[in-house]
Each structure stands twice: as structure tokens, then as C-alpha cells.
N, C-alpha and C. Protein backbone atom coordinates (compact mmCIF):
# COMPACT_ATOMS: atom_id res chain seq x y z
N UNK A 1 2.97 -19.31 3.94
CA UNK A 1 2.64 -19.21 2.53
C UNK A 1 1.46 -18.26 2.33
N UNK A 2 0.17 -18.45 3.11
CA UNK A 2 -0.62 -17.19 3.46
C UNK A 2 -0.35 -16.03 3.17
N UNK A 3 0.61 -15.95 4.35
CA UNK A 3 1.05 -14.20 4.38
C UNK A 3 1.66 -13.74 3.54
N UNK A 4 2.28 -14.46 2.46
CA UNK A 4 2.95 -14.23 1.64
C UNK A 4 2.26 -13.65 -0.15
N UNK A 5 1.13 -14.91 -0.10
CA UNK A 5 0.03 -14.31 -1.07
C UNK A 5 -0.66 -13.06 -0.87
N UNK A 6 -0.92 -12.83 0.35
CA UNK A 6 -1.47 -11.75 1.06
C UNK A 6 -0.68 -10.65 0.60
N UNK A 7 0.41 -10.70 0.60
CA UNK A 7 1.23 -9.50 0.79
C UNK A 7 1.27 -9.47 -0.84
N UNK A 8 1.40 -10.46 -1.36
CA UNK A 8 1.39 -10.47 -2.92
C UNK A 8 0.32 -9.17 -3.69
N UNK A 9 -0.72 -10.08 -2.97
CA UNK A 9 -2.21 -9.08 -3.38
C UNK A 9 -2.31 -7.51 -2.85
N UNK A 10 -1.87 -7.46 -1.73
CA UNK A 10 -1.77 -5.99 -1.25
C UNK A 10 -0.78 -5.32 -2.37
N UNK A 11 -0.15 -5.59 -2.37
CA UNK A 11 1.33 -5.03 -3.60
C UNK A 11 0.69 -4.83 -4.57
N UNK A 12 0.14 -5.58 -5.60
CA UNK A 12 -0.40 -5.23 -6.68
C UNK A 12 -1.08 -4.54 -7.12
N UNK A 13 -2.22 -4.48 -5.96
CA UNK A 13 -3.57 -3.41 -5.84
C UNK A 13 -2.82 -2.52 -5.13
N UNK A 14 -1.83 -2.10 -4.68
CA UNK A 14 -0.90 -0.77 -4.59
C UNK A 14 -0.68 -0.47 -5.12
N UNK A 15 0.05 -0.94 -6.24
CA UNK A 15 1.31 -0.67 -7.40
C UNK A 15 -0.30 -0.07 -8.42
N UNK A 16 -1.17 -0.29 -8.98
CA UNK A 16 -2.43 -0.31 -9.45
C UNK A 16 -2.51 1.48 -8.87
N UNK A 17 -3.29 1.53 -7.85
CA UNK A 17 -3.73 2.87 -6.93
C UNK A 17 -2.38 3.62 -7.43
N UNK A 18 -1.06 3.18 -7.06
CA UNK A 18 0.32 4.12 -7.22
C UNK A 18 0.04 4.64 -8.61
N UNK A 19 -0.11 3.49 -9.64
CA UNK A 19 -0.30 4.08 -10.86
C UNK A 19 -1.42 5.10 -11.21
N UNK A 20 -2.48 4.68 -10.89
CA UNK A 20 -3.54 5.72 -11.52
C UNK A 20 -3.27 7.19 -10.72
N UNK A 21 -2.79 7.38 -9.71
CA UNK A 21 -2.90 8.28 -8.92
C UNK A 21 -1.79 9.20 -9.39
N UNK A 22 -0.55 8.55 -10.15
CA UNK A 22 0.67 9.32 -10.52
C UNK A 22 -0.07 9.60 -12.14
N UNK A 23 -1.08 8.75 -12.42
CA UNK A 23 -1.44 10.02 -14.36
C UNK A 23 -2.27 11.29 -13.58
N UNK A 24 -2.70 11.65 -12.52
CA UNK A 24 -3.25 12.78 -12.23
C UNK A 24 -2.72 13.88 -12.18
N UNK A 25 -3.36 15.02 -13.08
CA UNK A 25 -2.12 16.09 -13.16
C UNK A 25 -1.88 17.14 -11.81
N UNK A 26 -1.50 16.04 -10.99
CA UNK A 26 -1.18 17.42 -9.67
C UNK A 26 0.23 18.23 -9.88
N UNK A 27 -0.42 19.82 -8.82
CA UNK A 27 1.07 20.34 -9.06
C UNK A 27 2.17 19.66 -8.39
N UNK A 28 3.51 19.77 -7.89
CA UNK A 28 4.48 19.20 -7.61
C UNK A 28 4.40 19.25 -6.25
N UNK A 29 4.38 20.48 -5.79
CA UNK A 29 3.94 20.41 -3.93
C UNK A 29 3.15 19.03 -3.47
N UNK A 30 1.60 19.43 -4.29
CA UNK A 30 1.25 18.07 -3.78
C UNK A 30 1.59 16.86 -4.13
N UNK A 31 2.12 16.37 -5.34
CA UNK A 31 2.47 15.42 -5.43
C UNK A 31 3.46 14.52 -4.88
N UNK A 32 4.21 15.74 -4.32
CA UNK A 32 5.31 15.01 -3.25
C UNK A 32 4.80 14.63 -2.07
N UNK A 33 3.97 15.58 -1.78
CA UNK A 33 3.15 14.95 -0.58
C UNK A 33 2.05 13.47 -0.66
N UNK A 34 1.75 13.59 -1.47
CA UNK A 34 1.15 12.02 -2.10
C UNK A 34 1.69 11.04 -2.07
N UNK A 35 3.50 11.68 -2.75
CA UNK A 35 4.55 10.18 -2.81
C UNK A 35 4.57 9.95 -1.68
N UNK A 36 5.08 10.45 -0.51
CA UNK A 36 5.37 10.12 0.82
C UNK A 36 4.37 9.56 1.68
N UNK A 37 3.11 9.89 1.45
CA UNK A 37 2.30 9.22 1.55
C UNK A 37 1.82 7.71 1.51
N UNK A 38 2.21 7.29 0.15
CA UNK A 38 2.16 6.24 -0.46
C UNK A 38 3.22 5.39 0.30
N UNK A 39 4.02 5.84 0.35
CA UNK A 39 5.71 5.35 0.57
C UNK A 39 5.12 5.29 1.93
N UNK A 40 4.91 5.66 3.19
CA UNK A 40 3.95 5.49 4.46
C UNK A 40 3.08 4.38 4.78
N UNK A 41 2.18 4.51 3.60
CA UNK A 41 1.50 3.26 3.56
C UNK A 41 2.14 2.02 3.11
N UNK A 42 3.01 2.14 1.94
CA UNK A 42 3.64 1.30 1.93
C UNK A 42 4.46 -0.02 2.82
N UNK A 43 5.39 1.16 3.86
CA UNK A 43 5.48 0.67 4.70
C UNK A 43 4.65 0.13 6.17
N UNK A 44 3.61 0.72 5.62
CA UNK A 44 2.42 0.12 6.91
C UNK A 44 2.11 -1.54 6.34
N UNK A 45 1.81 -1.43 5.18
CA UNK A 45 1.21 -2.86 4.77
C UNK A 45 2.44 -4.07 5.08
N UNK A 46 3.29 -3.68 4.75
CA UNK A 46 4.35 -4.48 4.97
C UNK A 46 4.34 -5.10 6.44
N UNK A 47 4.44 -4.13 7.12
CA UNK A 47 4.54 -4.63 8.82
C UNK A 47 3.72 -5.06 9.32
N UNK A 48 1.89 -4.98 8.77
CA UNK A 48 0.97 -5.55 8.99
C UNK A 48 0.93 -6.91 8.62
N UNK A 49 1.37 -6.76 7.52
CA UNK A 49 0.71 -8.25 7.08
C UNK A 49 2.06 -8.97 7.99
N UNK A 50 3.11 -8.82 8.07
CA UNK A 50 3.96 -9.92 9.06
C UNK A 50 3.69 -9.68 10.15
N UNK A 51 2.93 -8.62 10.75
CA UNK A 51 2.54 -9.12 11.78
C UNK A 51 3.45 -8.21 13.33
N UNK A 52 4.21 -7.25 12.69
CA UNK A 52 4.94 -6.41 13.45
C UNK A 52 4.27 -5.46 13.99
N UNK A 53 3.37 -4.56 13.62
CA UNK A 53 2.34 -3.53 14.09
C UNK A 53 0.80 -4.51 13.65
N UNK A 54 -0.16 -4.20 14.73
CA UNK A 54 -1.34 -4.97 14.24
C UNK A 54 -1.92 -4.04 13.29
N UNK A 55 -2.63 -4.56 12.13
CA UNK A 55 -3.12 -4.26 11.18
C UNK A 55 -4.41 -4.31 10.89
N UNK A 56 -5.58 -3.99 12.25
CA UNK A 56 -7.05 -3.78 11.77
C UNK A 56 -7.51 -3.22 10.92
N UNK A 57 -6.73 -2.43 10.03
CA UNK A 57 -7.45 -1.67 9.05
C UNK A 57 -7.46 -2.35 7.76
N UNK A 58 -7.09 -3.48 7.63
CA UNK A 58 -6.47 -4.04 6.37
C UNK A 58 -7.19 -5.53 6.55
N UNK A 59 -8.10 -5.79 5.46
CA UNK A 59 -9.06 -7.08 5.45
C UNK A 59 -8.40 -8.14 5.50
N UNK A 60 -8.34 -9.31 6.10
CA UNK A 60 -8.17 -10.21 6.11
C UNK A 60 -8.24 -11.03 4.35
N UNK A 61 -7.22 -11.68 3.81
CA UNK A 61 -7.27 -12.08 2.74
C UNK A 61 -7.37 -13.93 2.68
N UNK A 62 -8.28 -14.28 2.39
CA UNK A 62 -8.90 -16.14 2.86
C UNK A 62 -8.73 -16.96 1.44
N UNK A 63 -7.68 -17.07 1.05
CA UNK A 63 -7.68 -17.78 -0.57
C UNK A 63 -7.74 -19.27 0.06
């Protein structure tokens, strides 16, 4: 149930960063490079928080 809030909270404060970062007027080159980016991390948080790749970079969440 932990990991699950955890992952809750990471998502949101993603989806948050995803948003403010897509009103920035970049040109298109970079912005694709940003999406993929995102989409990268994306999939990093995911595998961290279950626990598939270890995830030191990502704080421990203690509700």
C-alpha cells in the first residue's frame, strides 16, 4: 500500500513539472527532446519505486 501512495505522489508532482515545462515556448527540436526525456524518467520512477532497478536518487516517501 506504501509503494503505491508513493508512486501516487511521484505521478502527480510529474504530471505538475510535465505541465509547466510543456507552457514553455521551446522550439520543436528541443521540445521533442524534453518529451523523451520526460517519458525516460517516467519510466525510471516507475521501476524504482517497485523496486526493479534501485532507485537512490528518488527520496524515500514516509506517510
Amino acid at each position: 500500500m506504501n509503494v503505491l501512495i508513493s508512486l501516487i505522489i511521484y505521478l502527480v508532482i510529474f504530471g505538475l513539472i510535465w505541465w509547466l515545462v510543456s507552457m514553455l515556448p521551446l522550439p520543436a527540436p528541443v521540445a521533442q527532446i524534453v518529451r523523451v526525456l520526460f517519458i525516460i524518467l517516467l519510466i525510471l520512477i516507475v521501476l524504482s519505486v517497485f523496486g526493479i532497478i534501485p532507485g537512490g536518487y528518488l527520496p524515500r516517501l514516509n506517510l
